[in-house]
Structure formats: structure tokens, C-alpha cells
Protein backbone atom coordinates (compact mmCIF):
# COMPACT_ATOMS: atom_id res chain seq x y z
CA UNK A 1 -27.29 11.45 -7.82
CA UNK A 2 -29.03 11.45 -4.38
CA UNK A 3 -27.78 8.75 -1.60
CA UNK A 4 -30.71 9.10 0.06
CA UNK A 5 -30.74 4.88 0.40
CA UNK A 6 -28.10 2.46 1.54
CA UNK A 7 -27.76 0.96 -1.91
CA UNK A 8 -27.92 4.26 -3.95
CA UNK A 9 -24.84 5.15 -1.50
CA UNK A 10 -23.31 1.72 -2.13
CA UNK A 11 -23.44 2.34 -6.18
CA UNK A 12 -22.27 5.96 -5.75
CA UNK A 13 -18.95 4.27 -3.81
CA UNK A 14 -18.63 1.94 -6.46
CA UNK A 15 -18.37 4.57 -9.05
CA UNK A 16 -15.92 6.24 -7.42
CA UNK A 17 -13.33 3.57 -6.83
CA UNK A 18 -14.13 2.33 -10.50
CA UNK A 19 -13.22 6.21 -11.81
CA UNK A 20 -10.28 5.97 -8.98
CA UNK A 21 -9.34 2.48 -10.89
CA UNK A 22 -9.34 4.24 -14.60
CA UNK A 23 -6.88 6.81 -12.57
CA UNK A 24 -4.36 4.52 -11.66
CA UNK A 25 -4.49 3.06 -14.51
CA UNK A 26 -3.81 6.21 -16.82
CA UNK A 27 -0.68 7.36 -14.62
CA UNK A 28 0.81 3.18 -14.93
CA UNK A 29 0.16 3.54 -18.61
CA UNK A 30 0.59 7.34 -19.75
CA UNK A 31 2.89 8.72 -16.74
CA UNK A 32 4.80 5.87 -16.36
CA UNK A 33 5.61 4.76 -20.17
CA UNK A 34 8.85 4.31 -20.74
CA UNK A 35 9.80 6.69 -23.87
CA UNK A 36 12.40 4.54 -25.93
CA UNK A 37 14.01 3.84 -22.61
CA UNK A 38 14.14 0.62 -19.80
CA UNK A 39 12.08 1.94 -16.75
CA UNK A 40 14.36 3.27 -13.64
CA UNK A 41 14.20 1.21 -10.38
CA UNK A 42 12.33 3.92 -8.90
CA UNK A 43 9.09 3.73 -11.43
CA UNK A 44 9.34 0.01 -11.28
CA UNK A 45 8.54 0.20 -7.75
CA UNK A 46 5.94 2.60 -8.51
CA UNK A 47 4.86 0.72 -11.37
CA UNK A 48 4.19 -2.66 -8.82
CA UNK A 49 3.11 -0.20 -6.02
CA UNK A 50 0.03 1.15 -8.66
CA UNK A 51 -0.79 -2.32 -10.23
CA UNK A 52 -1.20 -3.63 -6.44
CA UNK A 53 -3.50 -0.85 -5.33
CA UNK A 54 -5.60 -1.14 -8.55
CA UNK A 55 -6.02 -4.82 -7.81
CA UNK A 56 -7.03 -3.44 -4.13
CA UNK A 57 -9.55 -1.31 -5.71
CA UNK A 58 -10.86 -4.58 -7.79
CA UNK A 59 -11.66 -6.45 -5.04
CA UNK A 60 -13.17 -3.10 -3.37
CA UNK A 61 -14.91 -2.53 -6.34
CA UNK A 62 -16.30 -6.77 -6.18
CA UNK A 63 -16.96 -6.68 -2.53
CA UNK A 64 -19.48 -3.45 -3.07
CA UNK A 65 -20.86 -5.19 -5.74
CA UNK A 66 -22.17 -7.91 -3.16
CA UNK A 67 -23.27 -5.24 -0.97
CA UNK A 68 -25.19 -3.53 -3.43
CA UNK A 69 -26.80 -6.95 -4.54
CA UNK A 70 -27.12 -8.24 -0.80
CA UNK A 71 -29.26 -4.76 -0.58
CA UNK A 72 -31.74 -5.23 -3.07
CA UNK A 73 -30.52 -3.59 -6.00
């Protein structure tokens, strides 16, 4: 993928926050599963801590979105 223009850099961003989003997502879901047990305090926290940055990434993810629009694409 070439970024030789603003908005083929913009989409190329996106991607990677989106593939940074299915990340976080993964560890909260695989990782962090409890196995047949309650969570511990400590991956609760970690738990919130992931959900809040992937929620973060959303609204990265929304505001490039508008940039790559407000571009042309």
C-alpha cells in the first residue's frame, strides 16, 4: 500500500488502529477469560483499563474516518 497521498496515509492509519482494536479485543476476551473462576482484582482493572482504550481507539478510528472523507476519499 503506498501513502504517497494524505488520504491513502489517513486509510493506512485507520487500518492500523482498527487491527490494534481486534488486538485488544482478543487479549479482554481470550487472555483475560476467566477459566471456571471469578476474575482477580488485578484483571478487572485490566479488564476496564483495555475496554477504555478500545473505546479510545473507536473514536480514533471515527475521527480518521472524517478526515479521510473531509479529504476526498
Amino acid at each position: 500500500m503506498s501513502c504517497a497521498t494524505p488520504y491513502s496515509s489517513v486509510l493506512a492509519a485507520k487500518h492500523l488502529v482498527v487491527l490494534a482494536m481486534v488486538a485488544v479485543t482478543l487479549v479482554r476476551s481470550v487472555a483475560l477469560r476467566p477459566r471456571g473462576r471469578p476474575r482477580s482484582p488485578q484483571q478487572e482493572k485490566l479488564s476496564l483499563a483495555l475496554l477504555l482504550a478500545n473505546a479510545a481507539l473507536g473514536v480514533i478510528v471515527l475521527l480518521l474516518s472524517a478526515l479521510g472523507a473531509a479529504l476526498g476519499g
